[in-house]
C-alpha atoms as a PDB file:
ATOM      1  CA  UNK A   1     -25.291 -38.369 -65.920  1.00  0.00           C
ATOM      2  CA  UNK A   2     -22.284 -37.061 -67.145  1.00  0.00           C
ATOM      3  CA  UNK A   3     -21.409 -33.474 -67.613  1.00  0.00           C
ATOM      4  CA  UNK A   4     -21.490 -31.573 -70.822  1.00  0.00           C
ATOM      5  CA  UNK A   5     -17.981 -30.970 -71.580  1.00  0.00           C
ATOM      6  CA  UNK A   6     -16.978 -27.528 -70.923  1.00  0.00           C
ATOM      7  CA  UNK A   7     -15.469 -25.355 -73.862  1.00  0.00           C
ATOM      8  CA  UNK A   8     -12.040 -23.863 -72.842  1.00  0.00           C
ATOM      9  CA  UNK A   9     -11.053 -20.170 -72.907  1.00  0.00           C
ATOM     10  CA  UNK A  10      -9.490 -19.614 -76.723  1.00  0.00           C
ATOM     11  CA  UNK A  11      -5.663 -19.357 -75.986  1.00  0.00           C
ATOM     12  CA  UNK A  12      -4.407 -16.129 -77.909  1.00  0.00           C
ATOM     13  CA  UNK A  13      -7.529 -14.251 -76.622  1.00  0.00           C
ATOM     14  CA  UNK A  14     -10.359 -12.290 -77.990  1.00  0.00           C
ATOM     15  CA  UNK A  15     -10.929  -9.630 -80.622  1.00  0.00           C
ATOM     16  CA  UNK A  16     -13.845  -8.340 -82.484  1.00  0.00           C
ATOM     17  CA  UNK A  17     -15.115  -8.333 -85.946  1.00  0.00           C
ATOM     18  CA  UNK A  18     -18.109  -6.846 -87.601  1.00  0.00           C
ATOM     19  CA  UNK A  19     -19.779  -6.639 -84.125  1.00  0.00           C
ATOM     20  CA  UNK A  20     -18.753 -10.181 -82.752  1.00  0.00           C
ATOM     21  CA  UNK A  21     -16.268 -11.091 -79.894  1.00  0.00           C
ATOM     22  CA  UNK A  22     -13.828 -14.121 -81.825  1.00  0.00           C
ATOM     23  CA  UNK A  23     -11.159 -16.536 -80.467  1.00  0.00           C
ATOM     24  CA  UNK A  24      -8.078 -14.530 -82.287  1.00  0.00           C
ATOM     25  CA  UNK A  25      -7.336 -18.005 -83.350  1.00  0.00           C
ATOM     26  CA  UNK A  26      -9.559 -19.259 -86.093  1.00  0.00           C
ATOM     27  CA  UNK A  27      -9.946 -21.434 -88.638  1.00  0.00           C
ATOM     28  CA  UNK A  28      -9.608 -21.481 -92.334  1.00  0.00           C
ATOM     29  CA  UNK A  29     -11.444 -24.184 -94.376  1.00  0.00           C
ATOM     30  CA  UNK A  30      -9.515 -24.300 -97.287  1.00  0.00           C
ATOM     31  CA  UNK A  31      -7.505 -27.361 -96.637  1.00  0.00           C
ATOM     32  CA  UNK A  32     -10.893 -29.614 -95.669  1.00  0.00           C
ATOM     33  CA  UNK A  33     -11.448 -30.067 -99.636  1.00  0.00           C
ATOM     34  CA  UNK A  34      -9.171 -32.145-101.175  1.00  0.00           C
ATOM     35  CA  UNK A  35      -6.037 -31.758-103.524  1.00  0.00           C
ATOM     36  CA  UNK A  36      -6.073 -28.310-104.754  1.00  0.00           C
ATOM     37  CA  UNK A  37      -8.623 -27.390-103.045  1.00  0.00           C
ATOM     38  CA  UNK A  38     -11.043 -29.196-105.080  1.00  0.00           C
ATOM     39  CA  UNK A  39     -13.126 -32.286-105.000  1.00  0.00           C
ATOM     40  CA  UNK A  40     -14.287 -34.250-101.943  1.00  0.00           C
ATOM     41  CA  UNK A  41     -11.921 -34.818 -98.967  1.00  0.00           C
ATOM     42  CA  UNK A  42      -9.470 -37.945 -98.838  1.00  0.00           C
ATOM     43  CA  UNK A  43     -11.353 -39.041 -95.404  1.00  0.00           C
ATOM     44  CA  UNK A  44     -15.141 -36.873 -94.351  1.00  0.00           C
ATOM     45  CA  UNK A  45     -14.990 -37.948 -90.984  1.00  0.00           C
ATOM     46  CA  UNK A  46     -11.680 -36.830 -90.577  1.00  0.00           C
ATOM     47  CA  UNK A  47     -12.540 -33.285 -91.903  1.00  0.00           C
ATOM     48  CA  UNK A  48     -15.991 -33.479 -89.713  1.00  0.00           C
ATOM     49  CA  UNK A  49     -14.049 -34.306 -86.736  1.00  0.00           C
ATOM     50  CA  UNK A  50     -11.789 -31.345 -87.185  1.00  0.00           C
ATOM     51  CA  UNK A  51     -14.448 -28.710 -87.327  1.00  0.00           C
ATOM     52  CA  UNK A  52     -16.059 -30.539 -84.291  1.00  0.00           C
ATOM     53  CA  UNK A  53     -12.962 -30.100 -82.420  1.00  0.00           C
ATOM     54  CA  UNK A  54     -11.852 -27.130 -83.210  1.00  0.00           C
ATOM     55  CA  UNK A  55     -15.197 -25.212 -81.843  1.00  0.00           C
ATOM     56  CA  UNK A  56     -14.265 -27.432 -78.580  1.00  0.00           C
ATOM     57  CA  UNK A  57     -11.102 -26.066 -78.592  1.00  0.00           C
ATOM     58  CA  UNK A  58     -12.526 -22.538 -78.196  1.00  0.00           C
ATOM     59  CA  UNK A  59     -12.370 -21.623 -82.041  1.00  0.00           C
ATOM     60  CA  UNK A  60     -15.766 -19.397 -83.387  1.00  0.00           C
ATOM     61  CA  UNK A  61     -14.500 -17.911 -86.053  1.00  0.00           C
ATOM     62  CA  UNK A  62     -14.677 -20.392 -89.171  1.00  0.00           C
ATOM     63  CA  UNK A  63     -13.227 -18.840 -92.452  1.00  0.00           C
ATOM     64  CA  UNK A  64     -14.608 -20.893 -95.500  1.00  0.00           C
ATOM     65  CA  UNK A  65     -15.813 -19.806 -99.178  1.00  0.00           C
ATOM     66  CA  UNK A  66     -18.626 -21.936-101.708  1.00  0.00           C
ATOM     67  CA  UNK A  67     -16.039 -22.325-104.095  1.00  0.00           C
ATOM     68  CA  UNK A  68     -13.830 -24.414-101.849  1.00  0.00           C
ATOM     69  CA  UNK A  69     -14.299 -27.255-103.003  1.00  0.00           C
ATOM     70  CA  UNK A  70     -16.370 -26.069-105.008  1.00  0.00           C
ATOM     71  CA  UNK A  71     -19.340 -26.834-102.560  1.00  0.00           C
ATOM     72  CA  UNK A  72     -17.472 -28.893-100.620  1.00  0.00           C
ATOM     73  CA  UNK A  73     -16.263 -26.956 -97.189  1.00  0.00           C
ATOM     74  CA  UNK A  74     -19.726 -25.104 -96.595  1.00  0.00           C
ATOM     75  CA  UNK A  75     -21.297 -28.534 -96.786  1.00  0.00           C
ATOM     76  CA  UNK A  76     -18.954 -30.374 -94.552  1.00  0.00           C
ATOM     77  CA  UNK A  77     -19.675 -27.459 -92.026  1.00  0.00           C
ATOM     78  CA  UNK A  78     -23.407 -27.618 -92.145  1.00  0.00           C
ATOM     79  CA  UNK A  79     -23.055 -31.099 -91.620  1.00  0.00           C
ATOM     80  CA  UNK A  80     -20.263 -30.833 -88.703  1.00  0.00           C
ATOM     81  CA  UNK A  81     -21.887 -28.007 -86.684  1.00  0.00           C
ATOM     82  CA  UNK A  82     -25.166 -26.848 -87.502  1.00  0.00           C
ATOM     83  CA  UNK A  83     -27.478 -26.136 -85.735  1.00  0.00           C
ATOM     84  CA  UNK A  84     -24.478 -23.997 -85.171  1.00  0.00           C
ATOM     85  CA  UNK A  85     -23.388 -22.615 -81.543  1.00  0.00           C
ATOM     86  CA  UNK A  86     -24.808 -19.021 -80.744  1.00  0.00           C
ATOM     87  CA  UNK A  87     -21.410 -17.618 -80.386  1.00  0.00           C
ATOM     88  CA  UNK A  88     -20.143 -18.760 -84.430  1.00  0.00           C
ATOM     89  CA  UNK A  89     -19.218 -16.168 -86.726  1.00  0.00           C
ATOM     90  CA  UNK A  90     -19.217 -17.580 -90.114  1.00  0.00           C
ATOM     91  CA  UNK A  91     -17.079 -15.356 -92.533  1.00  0.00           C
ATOM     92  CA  UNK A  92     -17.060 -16.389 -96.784  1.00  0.00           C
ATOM     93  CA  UNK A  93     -16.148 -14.656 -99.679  1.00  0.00           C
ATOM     94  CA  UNK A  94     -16.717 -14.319-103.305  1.00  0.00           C
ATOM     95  CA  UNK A  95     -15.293 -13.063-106.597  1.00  0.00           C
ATOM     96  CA  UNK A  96     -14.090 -16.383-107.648  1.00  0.00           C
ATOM     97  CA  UNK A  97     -15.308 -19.477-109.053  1.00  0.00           C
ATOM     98  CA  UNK A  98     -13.862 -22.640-110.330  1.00  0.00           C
ATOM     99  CA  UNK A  99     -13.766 -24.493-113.833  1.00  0.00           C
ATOM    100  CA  UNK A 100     -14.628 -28.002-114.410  1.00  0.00           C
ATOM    101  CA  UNK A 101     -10.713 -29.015-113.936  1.00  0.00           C
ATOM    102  CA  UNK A 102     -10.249 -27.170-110.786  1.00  0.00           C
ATOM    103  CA  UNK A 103      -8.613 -23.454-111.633  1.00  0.00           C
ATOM    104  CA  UNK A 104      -9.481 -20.103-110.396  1.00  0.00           C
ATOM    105  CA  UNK A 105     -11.715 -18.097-112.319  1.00  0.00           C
ATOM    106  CA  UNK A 106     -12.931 -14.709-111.751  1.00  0.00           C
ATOM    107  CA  UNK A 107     -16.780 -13.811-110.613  1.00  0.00           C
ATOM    108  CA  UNK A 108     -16.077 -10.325-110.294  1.00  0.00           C
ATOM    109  CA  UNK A 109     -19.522  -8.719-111.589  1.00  0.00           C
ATOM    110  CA  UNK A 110     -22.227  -7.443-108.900  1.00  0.00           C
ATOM    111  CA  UNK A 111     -24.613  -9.764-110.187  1.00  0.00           C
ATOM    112  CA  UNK A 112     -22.088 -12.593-109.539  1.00  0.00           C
ATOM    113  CA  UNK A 113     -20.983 -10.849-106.149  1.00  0.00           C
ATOM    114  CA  UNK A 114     -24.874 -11.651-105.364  1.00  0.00           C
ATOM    115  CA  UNK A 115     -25.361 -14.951-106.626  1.00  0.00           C
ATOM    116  CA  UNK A 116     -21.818 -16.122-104.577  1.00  0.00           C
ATOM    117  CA  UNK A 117     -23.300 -14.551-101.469  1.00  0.00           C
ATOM    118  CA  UNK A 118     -27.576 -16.476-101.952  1.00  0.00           C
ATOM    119  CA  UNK A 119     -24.949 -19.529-102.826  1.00  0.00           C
ATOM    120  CA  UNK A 120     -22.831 -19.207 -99.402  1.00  0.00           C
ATOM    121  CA  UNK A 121     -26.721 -18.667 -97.224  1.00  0.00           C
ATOM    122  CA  UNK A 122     -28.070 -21.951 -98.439  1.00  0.00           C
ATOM    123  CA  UNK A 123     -25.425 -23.889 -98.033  1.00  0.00           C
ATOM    124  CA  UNK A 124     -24.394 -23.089 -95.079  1.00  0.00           C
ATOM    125  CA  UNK A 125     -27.848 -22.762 -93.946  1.00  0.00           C
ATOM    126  CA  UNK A 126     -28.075 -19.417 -92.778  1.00  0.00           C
ATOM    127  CA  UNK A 127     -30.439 -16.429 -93.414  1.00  0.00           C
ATOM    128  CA  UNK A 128     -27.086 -14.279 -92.785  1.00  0.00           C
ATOM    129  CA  UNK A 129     -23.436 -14.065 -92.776  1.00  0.00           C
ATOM    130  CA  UNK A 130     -21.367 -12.235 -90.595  1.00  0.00           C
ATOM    131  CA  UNK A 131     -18.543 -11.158 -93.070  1.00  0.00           C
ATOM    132  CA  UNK A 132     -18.498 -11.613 -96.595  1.00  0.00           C
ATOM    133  CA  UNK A 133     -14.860 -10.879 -98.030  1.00  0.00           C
ATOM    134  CA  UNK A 134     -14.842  -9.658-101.295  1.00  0.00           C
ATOM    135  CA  UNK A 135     -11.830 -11.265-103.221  1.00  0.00           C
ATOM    136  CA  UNK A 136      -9.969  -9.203-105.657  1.00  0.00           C
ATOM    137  CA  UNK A 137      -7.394 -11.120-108.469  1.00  0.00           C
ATOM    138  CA  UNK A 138      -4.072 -10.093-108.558  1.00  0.00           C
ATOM    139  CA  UNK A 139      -3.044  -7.378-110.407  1.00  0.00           C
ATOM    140  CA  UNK A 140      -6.837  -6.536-110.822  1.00  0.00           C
ATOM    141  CA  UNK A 141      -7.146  -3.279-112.991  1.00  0.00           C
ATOM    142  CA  UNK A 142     -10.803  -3.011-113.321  1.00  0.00           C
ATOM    143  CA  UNK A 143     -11.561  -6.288-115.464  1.00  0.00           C
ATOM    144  CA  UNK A 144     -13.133  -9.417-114.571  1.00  0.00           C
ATOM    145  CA  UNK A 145     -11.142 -11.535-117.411  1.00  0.00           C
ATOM    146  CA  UNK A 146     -14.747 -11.751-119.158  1.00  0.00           C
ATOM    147  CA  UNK A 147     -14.691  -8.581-121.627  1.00  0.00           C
ATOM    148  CA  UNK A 148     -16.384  -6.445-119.298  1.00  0.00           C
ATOM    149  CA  UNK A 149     -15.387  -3.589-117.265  1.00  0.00           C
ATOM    150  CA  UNK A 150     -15.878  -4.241-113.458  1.00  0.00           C
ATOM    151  CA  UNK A 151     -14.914  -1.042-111.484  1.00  0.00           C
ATOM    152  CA  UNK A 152     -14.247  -1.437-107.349  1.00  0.00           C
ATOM    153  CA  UNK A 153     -16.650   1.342-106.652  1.00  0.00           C
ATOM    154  CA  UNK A 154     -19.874  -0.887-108.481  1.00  0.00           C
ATOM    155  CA  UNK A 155     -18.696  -3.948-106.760  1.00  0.00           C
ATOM    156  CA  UNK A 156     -18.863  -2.247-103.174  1.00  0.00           C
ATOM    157  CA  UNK A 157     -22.262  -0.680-103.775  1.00  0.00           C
ATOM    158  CA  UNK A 158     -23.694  -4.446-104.338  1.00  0.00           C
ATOM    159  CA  UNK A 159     -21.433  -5.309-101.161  1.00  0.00           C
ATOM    160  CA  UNK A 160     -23.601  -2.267 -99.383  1.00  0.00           C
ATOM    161  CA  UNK A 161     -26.699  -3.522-101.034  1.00  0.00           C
ATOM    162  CA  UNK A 162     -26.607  -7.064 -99.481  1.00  0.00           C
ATOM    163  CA  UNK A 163     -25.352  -5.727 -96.273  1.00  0.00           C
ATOM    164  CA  UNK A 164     -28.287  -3.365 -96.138  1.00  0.00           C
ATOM    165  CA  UNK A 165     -30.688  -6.001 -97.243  1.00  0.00           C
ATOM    166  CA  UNK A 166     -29.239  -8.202 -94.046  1.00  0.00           C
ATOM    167  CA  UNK A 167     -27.782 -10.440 -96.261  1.00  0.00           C
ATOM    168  CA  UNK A 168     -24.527 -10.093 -94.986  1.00  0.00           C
ATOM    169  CA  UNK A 169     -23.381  -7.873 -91.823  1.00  0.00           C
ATOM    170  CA  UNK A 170     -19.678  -6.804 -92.554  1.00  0.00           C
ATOM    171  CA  UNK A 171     -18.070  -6.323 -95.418  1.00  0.00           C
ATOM    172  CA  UNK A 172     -14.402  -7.072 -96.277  1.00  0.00           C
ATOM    173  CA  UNK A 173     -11.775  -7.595 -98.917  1.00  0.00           C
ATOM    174  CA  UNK A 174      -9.322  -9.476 -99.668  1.00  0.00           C
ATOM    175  CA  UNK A 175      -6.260  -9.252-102.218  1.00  0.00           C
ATOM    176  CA  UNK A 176      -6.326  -5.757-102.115  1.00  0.00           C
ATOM    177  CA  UNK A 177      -3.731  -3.163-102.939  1.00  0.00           C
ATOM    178  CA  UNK A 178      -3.548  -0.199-100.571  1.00  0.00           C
ATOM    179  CA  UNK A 179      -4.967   2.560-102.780  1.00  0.00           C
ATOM    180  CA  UNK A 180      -7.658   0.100-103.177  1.00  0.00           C
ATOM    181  CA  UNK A 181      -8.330  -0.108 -99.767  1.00  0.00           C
ATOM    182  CA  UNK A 182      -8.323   3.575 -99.232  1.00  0.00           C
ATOM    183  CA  UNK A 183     -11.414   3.386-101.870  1.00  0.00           C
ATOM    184  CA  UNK A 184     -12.795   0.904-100.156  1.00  0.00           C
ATOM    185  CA  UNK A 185     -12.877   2.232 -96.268  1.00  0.00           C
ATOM    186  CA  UNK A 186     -15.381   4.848 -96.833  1.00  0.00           C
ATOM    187  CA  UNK A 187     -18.130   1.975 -97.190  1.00  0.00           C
ATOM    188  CA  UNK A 188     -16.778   0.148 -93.650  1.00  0.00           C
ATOM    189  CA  UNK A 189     -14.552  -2.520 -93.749  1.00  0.00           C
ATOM    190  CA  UNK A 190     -14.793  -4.530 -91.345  1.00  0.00           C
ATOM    191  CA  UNK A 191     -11.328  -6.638 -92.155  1.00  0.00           C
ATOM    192  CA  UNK A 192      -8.866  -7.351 -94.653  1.00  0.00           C
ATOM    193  CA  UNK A 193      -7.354 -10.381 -95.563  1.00  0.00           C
ATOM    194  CA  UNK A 194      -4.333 -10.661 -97.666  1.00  0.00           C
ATOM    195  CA  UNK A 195      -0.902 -12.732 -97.944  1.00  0.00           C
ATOM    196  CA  UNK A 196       1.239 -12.105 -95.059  1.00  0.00           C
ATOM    197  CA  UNK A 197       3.665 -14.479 -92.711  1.00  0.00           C
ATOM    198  CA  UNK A 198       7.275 -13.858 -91.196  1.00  0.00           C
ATOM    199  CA  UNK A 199       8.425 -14.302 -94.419  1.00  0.00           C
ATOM    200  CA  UNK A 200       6.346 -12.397 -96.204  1.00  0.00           C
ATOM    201  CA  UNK A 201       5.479  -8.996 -95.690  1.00  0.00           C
ATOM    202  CA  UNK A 202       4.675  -7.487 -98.849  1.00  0.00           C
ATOM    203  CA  UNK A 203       1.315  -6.814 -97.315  1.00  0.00           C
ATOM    204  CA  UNK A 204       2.823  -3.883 -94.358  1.00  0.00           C
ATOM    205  CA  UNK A 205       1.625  -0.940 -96.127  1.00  0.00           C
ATOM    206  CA  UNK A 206      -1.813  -2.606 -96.177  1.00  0.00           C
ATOM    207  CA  UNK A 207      -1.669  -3.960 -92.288  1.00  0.00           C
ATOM    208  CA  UNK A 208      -0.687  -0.390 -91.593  1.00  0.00           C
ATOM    209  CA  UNK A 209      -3.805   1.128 -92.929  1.00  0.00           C
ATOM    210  CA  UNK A 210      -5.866  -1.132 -91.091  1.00  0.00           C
ATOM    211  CA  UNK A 211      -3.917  -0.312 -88.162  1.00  0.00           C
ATOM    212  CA  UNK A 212      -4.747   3.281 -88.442  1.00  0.00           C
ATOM    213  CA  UNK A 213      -8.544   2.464 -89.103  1.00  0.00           C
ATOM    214  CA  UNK A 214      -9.204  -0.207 -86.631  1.00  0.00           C
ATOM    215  CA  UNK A 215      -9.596  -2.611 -89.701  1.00  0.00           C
ATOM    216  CA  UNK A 216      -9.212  -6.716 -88.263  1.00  0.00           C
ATOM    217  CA  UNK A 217      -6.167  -8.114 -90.146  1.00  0.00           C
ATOM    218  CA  UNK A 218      -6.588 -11.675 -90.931  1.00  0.00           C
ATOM    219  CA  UNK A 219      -3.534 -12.950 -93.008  1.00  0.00           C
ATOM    220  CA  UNK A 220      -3.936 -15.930 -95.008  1.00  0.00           C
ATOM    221  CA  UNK A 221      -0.818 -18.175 -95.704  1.00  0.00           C
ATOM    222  CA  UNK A 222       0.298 -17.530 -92.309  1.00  0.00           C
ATOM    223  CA  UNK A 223       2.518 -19.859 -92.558  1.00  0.00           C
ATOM    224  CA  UNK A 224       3.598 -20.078 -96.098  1.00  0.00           C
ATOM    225  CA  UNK A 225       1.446 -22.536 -98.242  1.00  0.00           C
ATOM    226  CA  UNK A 226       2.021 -25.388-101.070  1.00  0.00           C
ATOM    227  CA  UNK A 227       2.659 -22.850-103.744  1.00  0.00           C
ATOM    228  CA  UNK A 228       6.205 -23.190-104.972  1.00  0.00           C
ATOM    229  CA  UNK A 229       6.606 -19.008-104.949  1.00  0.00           C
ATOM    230  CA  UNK A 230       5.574 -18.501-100.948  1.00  0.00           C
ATOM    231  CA  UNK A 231       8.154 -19.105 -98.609  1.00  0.00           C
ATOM    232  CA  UNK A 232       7.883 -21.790 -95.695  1.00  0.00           C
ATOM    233  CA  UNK A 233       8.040 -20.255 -92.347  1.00  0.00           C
ATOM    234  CA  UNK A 234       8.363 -23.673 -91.001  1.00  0.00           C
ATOM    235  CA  UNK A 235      11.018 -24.370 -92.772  1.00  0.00           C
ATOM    236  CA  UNK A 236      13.669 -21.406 -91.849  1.00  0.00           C
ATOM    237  CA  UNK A 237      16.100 -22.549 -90.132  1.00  0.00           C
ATOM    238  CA  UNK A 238      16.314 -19.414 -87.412  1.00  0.00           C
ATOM    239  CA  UNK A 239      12.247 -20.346 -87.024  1.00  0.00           C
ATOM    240  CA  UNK A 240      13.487 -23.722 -86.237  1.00  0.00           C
ATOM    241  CA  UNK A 241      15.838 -23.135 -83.700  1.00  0.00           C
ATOM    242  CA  UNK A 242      13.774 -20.111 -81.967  1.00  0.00           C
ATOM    243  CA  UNK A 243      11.179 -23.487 -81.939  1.00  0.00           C
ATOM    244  CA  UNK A 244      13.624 -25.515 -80.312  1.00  0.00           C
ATOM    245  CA  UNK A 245      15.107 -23.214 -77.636  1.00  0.00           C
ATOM    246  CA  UNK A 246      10.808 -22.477 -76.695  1.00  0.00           C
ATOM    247  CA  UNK A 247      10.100 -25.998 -76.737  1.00  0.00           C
ATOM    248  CA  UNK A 248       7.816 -25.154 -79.625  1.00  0.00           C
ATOM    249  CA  UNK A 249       6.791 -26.278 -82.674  1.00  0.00           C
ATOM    250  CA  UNK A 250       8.106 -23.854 -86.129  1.00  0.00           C
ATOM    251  CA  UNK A 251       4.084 -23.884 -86.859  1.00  0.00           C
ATOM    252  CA  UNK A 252       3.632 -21.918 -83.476  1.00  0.00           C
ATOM    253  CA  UNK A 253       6.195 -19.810 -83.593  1.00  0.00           C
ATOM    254  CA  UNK A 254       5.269 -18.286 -87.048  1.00  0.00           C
ATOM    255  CA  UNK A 255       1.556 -18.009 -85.537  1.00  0.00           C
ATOM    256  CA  UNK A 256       2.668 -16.319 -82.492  1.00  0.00           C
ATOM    257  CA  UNK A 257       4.988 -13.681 -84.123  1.00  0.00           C
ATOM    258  CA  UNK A 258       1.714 -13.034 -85.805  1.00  0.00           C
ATOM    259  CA  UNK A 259      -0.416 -12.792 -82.895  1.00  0.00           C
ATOM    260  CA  UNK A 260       2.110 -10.358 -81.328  1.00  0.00           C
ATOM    261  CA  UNK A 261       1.734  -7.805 -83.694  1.00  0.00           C
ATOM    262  CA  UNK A 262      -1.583  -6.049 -82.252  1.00  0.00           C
ATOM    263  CA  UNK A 263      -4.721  -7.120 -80.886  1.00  0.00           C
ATOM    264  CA  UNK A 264      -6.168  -6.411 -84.456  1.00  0.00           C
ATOM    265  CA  UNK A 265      -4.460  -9.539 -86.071  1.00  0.00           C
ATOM    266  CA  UNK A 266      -6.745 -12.473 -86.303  1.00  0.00           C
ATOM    267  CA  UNK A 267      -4.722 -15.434 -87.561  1.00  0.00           C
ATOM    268  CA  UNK A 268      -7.460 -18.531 -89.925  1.00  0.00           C
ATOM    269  CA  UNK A 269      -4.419 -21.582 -90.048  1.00  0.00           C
ATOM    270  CA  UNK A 270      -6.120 -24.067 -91.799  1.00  0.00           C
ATOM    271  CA  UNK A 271      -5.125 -28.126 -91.402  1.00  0.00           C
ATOM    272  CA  UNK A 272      -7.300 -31.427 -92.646  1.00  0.00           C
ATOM    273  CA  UNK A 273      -5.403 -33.116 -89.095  1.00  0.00           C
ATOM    274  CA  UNK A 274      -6.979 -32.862 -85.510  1.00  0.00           C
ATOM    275  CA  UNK A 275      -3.365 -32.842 -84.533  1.00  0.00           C
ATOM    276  CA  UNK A 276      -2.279 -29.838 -86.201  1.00  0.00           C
ATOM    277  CA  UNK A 277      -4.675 -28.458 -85.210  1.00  0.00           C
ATOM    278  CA  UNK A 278      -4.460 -28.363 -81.347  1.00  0.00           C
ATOM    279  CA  UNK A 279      -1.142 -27.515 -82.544  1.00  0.00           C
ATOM    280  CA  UNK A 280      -1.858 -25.100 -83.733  1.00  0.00           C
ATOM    281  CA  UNK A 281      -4.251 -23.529 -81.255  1.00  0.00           C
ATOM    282  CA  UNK A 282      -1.529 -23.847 -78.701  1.00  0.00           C
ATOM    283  CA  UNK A 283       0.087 -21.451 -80.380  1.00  0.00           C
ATOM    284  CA  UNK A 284      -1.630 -19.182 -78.292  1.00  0.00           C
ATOM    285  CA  UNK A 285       0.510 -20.098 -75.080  1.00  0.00           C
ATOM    286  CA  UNK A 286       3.793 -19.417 -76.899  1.00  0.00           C
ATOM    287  CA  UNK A 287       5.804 -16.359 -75.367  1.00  0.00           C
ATOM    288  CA  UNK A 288       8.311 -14.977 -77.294  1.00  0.00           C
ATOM    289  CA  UNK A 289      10.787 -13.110 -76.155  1.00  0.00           C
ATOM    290  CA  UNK A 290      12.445  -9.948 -77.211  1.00  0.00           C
ATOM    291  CA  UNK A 291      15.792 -11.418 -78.327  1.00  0.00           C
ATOM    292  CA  UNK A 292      13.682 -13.889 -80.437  1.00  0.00           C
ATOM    293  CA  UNK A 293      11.215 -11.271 -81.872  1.00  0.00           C
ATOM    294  CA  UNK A 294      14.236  -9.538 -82.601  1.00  0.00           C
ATOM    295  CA  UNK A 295      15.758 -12.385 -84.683  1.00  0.00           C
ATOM    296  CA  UNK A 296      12.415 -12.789 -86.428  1.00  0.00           C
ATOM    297  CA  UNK A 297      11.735  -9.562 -87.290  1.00  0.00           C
ATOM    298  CA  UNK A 298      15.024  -9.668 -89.244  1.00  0.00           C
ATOM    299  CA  UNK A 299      14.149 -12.543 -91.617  1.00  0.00           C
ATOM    300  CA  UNK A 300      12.070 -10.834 -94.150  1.00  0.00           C
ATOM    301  CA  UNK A 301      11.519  -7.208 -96.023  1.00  0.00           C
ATOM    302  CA  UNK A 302       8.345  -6.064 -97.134  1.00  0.00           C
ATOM    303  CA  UNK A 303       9.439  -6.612-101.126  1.00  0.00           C
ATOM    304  CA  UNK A 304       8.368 -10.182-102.081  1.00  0.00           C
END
């Protein structure tokens, strides 16, 4: 008989969130869809085989939302994984939805808070979730886009609600400004997730705060993204050479200048390729030294 093959140690180490010991190293599920985020993916067994191997690979936390897709990357994870390993921590969020050609709406209202988080437990197939990120829009000022008034403080008592109800067991948010954070913390936060890379570090006052309150920081575009306003980290040219002289790819060398700043950072690079992504697990192995962090450090100011 042969043996079970045995999962390896998560390179990058351990952290916890809402309660749970996770690879620092996740996963994001926003690429598995497909253009856009939206519609089926170009090849399902390719984006199957990805989740498969990236909980070999030591990954258990699995960052995904029902409106990827929409409906598509819970789905391809029920069907990849579940029953799902005792040791997954399955983080979502809400506050958005999609129209019938594909673009971001807002779902900011309680009631639709609640109906994106019973949406996210049946299709993932799970009685709860173990972080529910609330997403906030851009330049949110209290409105939903819909003609009604949606204040942060109403949202974050139905946030409390399902988390009391066991709906959910930590609460987080994402896209937030750092006064709304501040209003936020009082409720427990269990992480934050907002825009920040090498390149980009519009979001220090915010990492900074969660610093001070022991708040998980899990950046999304960690390496840049698609979007024509984000800058590529794996494109710089001093990323490229610090890549070079490691024997590294540009990939890991923006995700280990993220890991190195605290044992709080969680890092969620997403990829539809098995290939980038033991890539970009591997990450965790990368050293970099002070000269280099040095060099880094330089490339960007916190204005975007």
């Amino acid at each position: 008989m042969t043996a079970p093959e045995q999962r390896l140690e998560p390179p990058g180490g351990t952290a916890v969130l809402a309660g749970r010991p996770v690879a620092r190293i996740g996963f994001g599920a926003m690429q598995l869809p497909g253009a856009r985020v939206f519609g089926p993916p170009r090849d399902r067994e390719t984006a199957l085989a990805v989740l498969r191997r990236a909980v070999e690979l030591g990954i258990n936390h699995l960052d995904t939302a029902e409106f990827y897709g929409p409906h598509v990357a819970n789905e391809l994870i029920h069907s990849a994984l579940h029953p799902y390993p005792a040791d997954l921590v399955l983080v979502s969020k809400v506050g958005a939805a999609r129209d019938a050609q594909g673009g971001w709406i807002p779902a900011q209202r309680p009631e639709q808070l609640r109906s994106g988080v019973e949406d996210n437990l049946r299709s993932l197939g799970v009685d709860q979730l173990d972080v529910v990120n609330l997403r906030l829009h851009e330049g949110h000022d209290g409105h939903d886009g819909q003609d009604d008034a949606v204040d942060l403080d109403s949202q974050l008592a139905e946030m409390v609600a399902l988390r009391d109800e066991g709906k959910i067991s930590g609460i987080g948010v994402s896209n937030v400004t750092a006064d709304q954070l501040r209003q936020a913390l009082p409720v427990g936060i269990a992480c934050v997730q907002n825009a920040y890379s090498l390149l980009d570090r519009s979001g220090e006052p915010i990492f900074e705060l969660c610093r001070q309150h022991d708040v998980a920081w899990v950046p999304f575009f960690p390496l840049g993204s698609a979007f024509p306003d984000l800058p590529k980290v794996t494109e710089n040219p001093a990323v490229v050479a610090a890549a070079a002289t490691l024997g590294a790819t540009p990939a890991q060398v923006g995700l280990a200048w993220l890991l190195g700043h605290g044992p709080s950072v969680l890092i969620i690079p997403g990829t539809s390729s098995v290939e980038h992504l033991e890539e970009n697990v591997k990450a965790g192995y990368v050293q970099l030294d002070p000269e280099v962090i040095a060099v880094l450090d330089g490339l960007a100011t916190t204005d975007r």
